[in-house]
Protein backbone atom coordinates (compact mmCIF):
# COMPACT_ATOMS: atom_id res chain seq x y z
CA UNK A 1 -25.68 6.30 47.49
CA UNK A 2 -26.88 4.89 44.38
CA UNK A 3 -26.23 1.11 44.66
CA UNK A 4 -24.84 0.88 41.14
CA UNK A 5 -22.38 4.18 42.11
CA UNK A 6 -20.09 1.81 43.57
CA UNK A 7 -17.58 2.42 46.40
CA UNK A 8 -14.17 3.52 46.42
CA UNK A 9 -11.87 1.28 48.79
CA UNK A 10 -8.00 0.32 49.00
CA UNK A 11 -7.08 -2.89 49.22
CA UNK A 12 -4.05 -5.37 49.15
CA UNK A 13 -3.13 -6.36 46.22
CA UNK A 14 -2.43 -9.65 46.75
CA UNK A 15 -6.50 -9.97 47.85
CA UNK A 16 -7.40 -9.72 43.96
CA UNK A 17 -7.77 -11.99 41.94
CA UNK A 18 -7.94 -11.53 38.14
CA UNK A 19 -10.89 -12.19 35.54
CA UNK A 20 -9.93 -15.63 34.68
CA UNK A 21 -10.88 -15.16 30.68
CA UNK A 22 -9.98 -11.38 30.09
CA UNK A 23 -9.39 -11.15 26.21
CA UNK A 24 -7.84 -8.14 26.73
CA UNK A 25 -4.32 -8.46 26.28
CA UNK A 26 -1.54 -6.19 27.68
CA UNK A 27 2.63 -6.13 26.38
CA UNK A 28 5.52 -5.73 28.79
CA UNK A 29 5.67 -2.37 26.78
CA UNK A 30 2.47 -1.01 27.55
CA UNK A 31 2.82 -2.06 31.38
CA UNK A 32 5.98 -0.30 31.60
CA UNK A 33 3.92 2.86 29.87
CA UNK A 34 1.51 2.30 33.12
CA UNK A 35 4.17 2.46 35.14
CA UNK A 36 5.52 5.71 33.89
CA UNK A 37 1.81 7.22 33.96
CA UNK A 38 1.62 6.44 37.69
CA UNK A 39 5.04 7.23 38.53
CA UNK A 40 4.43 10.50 36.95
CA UNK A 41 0.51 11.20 37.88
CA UNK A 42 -0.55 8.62 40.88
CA UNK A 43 -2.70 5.85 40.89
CA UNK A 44 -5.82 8.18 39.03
CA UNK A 45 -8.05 5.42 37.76
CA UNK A 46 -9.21 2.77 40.65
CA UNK A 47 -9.43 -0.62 39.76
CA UNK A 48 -13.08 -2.18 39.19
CA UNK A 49 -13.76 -5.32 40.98
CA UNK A 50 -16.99 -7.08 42.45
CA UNK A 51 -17.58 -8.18 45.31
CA UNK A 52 -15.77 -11.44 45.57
CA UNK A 53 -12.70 -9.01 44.49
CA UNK A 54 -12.29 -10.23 41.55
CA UNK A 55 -11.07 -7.73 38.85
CA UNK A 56 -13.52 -6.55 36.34
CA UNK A 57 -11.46 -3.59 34.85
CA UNK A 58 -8.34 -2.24 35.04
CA UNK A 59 -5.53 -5.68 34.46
CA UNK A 60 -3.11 -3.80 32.86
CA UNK A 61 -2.98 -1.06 36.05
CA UNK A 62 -2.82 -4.62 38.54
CA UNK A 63 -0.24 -5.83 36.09
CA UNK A 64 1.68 -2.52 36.51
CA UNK A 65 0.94 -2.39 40.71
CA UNK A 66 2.24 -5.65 40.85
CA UNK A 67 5.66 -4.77 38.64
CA UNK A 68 5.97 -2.08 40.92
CA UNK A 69 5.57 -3.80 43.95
CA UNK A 70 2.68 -1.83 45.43
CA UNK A 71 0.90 -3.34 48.40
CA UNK A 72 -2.20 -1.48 48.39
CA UNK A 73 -4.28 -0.26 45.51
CA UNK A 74 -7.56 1.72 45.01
CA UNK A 75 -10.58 0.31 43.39
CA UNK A 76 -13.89 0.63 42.94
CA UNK A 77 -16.32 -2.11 44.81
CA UNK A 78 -19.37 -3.02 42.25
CA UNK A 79 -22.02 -5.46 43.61
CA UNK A 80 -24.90 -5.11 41.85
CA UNK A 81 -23.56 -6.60 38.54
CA UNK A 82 -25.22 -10.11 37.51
CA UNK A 83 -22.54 -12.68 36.34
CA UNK A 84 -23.69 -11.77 32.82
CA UNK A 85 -23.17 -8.27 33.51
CA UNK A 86 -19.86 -8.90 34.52
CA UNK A 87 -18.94 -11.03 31.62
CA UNK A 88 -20.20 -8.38 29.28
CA UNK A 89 -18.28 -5.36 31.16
CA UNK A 90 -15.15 -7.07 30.73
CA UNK A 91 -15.42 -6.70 27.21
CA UNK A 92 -17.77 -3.84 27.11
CA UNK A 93 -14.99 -1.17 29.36
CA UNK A 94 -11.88 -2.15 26.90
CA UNK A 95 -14.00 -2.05 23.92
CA UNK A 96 -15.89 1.12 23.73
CA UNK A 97 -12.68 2.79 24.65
CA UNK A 98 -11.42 1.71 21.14
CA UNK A 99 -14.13 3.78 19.73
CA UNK A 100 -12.58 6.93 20.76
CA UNK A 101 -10.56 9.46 17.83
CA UNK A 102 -8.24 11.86 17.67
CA UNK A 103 -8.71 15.84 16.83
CA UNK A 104 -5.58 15.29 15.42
CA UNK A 105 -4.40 19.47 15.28
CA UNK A 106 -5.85 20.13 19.13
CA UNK A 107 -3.47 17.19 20.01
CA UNK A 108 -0.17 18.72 18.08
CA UNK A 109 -1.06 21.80 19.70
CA UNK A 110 -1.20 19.90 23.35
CA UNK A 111 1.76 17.56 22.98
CA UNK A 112 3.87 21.05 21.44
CA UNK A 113 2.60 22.80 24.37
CA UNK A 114 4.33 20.17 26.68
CA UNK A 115 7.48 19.50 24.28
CA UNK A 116 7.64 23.65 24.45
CA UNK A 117 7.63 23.01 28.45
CA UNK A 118 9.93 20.41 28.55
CA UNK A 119 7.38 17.87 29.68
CA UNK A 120 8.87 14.55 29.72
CA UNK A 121 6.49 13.12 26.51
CA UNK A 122 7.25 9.70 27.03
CA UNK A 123 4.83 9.11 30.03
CA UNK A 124 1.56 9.37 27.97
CA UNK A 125 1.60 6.47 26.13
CA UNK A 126 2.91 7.75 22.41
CA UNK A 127 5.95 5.80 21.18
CA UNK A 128 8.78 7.73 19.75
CA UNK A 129 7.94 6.53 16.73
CA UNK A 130 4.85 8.11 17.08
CA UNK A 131 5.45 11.46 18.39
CA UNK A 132 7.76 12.07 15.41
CA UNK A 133 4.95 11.86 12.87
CA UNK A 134 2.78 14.41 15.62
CA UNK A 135 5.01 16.73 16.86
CA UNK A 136 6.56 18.37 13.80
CA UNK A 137 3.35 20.98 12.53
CA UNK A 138 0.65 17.91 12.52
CA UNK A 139 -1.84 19.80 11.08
CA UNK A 140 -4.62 18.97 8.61
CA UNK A 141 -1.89 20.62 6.41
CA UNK A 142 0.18 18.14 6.59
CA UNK A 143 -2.86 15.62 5.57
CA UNK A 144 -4.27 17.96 2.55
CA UNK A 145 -1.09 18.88 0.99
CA UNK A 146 -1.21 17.05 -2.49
CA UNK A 147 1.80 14.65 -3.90
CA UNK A 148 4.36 16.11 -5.40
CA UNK A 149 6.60 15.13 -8.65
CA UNK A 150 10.36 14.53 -7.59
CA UNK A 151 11.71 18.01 -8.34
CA UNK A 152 8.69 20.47 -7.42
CA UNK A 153 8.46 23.06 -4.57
CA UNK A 154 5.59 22.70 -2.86
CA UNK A 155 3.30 25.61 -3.24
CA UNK A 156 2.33 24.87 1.01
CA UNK A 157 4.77 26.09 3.47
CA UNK A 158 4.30 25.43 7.17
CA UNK A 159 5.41 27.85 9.74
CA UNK A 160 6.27 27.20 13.68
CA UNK A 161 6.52 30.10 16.27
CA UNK A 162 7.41 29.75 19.81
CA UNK A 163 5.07 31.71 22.05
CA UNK A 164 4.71 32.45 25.98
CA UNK A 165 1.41 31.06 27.30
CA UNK A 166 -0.73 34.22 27.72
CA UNK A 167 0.45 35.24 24.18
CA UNK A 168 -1.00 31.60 22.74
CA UNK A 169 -4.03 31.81 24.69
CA UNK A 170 -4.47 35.33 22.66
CA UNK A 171 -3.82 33.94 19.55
CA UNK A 172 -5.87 30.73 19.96
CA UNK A 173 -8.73 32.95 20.82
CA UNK A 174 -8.17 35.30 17.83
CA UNK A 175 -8.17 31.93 15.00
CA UNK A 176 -11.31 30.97 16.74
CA UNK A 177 -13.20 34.42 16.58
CA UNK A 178 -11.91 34.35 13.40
CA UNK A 179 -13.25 31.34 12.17
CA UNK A 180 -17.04 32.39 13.17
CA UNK A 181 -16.54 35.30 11.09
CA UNK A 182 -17.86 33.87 7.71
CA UNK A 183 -16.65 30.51 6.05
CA UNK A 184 -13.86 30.07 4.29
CA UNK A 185 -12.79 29.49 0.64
CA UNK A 186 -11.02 26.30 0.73
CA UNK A 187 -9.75 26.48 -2.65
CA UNK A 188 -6.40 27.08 -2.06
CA UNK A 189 -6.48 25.63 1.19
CA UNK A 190 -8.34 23.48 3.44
CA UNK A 191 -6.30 23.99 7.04
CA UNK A 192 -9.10 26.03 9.49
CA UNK A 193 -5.92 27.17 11.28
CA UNK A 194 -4.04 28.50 8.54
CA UNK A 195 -6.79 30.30 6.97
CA UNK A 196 -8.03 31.98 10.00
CA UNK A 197 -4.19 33.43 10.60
CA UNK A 198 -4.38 34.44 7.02
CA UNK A 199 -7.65 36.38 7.33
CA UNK A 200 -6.33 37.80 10.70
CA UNK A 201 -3.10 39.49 8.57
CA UNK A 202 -5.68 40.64 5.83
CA UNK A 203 -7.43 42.39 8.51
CA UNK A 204 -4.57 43.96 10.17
CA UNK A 205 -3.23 45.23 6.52
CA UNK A 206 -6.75 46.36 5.60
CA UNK A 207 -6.80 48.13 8.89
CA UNK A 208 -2.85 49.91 8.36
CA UNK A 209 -3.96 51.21 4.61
């Protein structure tokens, strides 16, 4: 094994102890969000932790064990870390994570999929708050369409359709073969989605006349 693979092990939770100046700061809400991930998934991300157990990632899921009363956790044992390396991995493992975006119309399409399925949304970490701005059409529609005056209709309409899975898996596959078929004119609109349904209808009509 590599020696800086690390190794899996479960131990007690009360044989951890945590890093004594994490900046990384964690709410009662967002423990309580932990809790519902684990509840709902199982313990899928081990704690990291050197070798005098001392925990180098992961406070917010020790916070949560401990709220649960768990007596036994997984984590992963790294010993090859200097005491500067561990200093700067603290910060390093909650920072780069920050760094991370959003493909903001794959995840409507996921978190619709699950509302569709009756997936209980509230265990991955969205508010409500937030999943009412994502779940109705979040599209780059819904980010392009311009201001309008009090009074105007809106000359962008979006549409919703409820499908069974093999039937969105065909029409996923048809807006992306679509898409590769030449580029778009984004003059009238700049959603890839939307113009790759509309160039799907113009072939079927071209294809019925």
């Amino acid at each position: 094994m590599n020696e800086k693979q690390g190794k899996l092990v479960n131990l007690p939770v009360d044989s951890l102890t945590p890093y004594a100046n994490n900046s990384r700061t964690h709410s009662a809400a967002q423990i309580d969000q932990i809790i519902a991930s684990i509840e709902e998934f199982g313990f899928t991300a081990p704690l990291l932790i050197d070798e005098t157990h001392m925990i180098l990632a992961g406070m917010g899921r020790y916070a949560a064990a401990k709220k649960m009363g768990r007596e036994i956790v997984p984590c992963i044992l790294l010993e090859h870390l200097t005491p500067e390396q561990k200093r700067a991995y603290v910060i390093a493992d909650n920072r780069i994570a920050e760094n991370a975006g959003w493909n903001r119309e794959l995840l409507a399409l996921e978190l619709t999929e699950l509302d569709l399925a009756d997936f209980d949304l509230g265990v991955i970490g969205f508010s409500d708050k937030e999943l009412e701005k994502l779940l109705p059409g979040l599209s780059a529609l819904a980010e392009t369409m311009p201001d309008l005056p009090t009074g105007d209709k809106s000359a962008y309409q979006q549409m919703t359709f409820t499908l069974h899975n093999t039937q969105a898996e065909m029409v996923k596959a048809a807006i992306a073969a679509a898409k590769k078929l030449k580029p778009f004119d984004e003059t009238l609109n700049k959603n890839s989605n939307g113009n790759a349904i509309t160039r799907i209808c113009e072939m079927f009509l071209d294809g019925r006349s």
